[in-house]
Protein backbone atom coordinates (compact mmCIF):
# COMPACT_ATOMS: atom_id res chain seq x y z
CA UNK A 1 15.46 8.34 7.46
CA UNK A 2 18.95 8.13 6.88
CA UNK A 3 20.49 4.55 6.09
CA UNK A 4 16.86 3.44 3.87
CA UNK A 5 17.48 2.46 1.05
CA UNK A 6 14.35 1.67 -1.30
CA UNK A 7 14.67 -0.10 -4.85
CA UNK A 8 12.66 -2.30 -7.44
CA UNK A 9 12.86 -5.49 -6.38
CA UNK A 10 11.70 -9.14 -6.63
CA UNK A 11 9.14 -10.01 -4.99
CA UNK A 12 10.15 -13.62 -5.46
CA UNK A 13 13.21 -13.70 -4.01
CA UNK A 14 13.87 -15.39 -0.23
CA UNK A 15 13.98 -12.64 1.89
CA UNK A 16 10.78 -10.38 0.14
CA UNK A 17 9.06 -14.10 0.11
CA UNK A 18 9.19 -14.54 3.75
CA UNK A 19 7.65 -11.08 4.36
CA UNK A 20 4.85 -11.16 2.21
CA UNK A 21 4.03 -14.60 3.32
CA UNK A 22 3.83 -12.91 7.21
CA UNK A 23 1.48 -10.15 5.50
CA UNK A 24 -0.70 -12.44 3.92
CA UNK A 25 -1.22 -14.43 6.92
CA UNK A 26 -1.82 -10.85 9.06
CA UNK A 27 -4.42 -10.59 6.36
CA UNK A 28 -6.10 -13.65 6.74
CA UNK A 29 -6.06 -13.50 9.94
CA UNK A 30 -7.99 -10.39 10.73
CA UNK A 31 -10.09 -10.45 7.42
CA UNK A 32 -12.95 -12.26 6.13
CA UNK A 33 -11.82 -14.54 3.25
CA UNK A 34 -14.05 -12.18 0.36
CA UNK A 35 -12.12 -9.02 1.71
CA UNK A 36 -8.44 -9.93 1.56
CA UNK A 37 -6.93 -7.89 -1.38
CA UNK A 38 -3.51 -8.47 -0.72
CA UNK A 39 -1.61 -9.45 -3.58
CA UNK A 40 0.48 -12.48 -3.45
CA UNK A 41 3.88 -12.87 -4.99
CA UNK A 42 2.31 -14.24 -8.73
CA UNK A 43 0.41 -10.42 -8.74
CA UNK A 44 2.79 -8.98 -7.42
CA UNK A 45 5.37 -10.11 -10.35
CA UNK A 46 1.70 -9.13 -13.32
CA UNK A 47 2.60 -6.73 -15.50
CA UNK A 48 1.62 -2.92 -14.34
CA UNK A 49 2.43 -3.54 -10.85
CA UNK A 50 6.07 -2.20 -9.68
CA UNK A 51 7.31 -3.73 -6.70
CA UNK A 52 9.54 -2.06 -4.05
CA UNK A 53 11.38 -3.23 -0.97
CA UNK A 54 12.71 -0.98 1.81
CA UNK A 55 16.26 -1.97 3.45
CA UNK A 56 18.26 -1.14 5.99
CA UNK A 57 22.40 -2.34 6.07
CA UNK A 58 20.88 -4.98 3.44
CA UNK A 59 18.30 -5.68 6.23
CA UNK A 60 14.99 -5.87 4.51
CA UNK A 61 12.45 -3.58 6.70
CA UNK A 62 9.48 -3.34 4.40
CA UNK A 63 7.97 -3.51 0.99
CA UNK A 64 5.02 -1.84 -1.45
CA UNK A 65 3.80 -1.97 -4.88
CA UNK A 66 2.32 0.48 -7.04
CA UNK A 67 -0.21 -0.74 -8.95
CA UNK A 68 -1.71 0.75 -12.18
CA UNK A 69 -5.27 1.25 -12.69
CA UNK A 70 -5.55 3.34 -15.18
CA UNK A 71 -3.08 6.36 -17.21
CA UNK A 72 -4.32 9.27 -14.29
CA UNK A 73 -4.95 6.43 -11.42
CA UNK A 74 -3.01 4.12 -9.24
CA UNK A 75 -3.21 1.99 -6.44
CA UNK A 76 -1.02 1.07 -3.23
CA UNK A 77 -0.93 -2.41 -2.78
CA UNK A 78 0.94 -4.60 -0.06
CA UNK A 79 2.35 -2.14 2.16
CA UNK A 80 3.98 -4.05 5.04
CA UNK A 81 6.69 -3.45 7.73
CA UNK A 82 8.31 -5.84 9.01
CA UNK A 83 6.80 -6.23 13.32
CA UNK A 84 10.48 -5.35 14.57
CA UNK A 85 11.08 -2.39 12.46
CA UNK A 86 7.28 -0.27 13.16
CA UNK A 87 7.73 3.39 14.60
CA UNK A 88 10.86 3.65 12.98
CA UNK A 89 9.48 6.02 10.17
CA UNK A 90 9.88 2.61 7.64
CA UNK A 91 6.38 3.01 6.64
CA UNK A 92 5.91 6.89 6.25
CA UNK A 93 9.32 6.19 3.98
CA UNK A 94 7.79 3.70 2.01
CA UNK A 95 4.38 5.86 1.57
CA UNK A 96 6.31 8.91 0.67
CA UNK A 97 8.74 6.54 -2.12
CA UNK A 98 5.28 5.16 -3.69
CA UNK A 99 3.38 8.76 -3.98
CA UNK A 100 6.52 10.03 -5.37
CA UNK A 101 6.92 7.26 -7.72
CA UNK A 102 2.84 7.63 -8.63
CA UNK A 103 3.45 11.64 -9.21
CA UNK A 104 6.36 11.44 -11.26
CA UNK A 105 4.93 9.05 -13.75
CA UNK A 106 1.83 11.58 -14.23
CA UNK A 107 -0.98 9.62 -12.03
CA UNK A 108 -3.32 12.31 -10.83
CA UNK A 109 -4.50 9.96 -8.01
CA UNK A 110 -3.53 6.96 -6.00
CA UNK A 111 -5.45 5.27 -3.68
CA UNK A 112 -6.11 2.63 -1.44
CA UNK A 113 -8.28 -0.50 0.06
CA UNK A 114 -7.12 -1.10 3.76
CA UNK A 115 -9.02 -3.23 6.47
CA UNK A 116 -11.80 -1.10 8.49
CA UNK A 117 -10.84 -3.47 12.14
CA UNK A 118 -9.21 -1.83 14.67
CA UNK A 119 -5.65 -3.72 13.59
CA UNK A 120 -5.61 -1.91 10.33
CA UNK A 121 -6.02 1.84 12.62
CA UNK A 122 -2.19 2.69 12.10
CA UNK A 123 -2.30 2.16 8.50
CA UNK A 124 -5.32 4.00 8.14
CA UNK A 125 -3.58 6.73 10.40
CA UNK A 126 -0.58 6.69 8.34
CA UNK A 127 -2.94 7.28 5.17
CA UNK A 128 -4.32 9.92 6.21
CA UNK A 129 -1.82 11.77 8.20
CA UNK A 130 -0.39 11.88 4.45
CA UNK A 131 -3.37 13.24 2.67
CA UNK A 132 -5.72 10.48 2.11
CA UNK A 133 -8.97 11.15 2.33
CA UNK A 134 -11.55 8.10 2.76
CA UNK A 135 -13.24 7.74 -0.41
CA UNK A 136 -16.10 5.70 -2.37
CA UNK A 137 -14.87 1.89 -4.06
CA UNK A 138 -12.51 2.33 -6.89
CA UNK A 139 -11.24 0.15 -9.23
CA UNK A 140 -12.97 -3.42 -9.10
CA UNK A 141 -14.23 -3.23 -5.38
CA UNK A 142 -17.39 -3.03 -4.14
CA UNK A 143 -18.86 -1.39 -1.05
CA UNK A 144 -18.08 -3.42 2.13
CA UNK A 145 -18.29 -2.94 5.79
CA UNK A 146 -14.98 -4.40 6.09
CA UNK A 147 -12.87 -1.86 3.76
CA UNK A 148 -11.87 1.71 3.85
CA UNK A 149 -11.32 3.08 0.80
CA UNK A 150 -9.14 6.20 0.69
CA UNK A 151 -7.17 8.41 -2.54
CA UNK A 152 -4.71 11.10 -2.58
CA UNK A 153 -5.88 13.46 -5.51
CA UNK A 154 -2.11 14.57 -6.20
CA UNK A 155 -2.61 17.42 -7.67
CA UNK A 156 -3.78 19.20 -4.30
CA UNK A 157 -7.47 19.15 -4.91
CA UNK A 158 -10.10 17.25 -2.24
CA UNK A 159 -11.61 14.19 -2.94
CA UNK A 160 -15.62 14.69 -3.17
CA UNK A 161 -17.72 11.82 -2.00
CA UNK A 162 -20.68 10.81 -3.60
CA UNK A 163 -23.01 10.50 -0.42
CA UNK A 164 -21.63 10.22 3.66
């Protein structure tokens, strides 16, 4: 992972824009319009969301925000790599900068809504090949066939589920 080089950033400005813009329209595009979550740049700039990019010689290669739920819980929100940069370990780096980021400000847990079609399988891979476990609705969502739900207890203890 040498040569990455991840900071607070703007999710306004050009470069970041452009991105987000591409994962909003991947969202669209393989969601139903009631189960895109993605944040756009507006809630992305809300207060108790911090907003990262990823870059590479200046190259931006992905971005990911933190957002806060509550003082022990947080949430991962817009994680997105940029197509030419995948399987380049830019994601794991990103997921790795965000759960450190979550642990040292105290969160106990952080967790995440990702798509349950087979174009969200290497995020929900990447989840849990770090820990997540697939958990019940947090936050404001509800059950739906269309979402996986998944949290990182990060203190080292397993996430129970209320039914199968």
């Amino acid at each position: 992972m040498t040569g990455f080089r991840i900071e607070a950033d703007d999710p306004a400005s050009e470069d970041v824009r452009a991105l987000l813009e591409g994962h909003l329209s991947l969202m669209r595009d393989t969601s139903p319009p009631e189960d895109v979550h993605a944040l756009d740049v507006a809630d992305l700039r809300e207060k108790g969301v911090s907003f990262f990019s990823l870059r590479m010689d200046g190259e931006l290669l992905s971005v990911g925000a933190l957002k806060h739920l509550d003082p022990t819980h947080s949430e991962l929100k817009s994680m997105h790599t940029a197509p030419a940069a995948r399987r380049r370990g830019v994601a794991r780096a990103m997921l790795e900068h965000l759960v450190g980021t979550a642990r040292a400000r105290g969160y106990q847990r952080v967790s995440v809504e990702t798509g349950s079609m087979e174009a969200f399988a290497p995020a929900r891979a990447l989840y849990a090949s770090a820990g997540f476990q697939v958990c019940e609705p947090f936050g404001d969502y509800v059950s739906s066939p269309n979402s996986v739900f998944m949290t990182l207890n990060l203190d080292g203890s397993l996430v129970t589920r209320a039914h199968p």
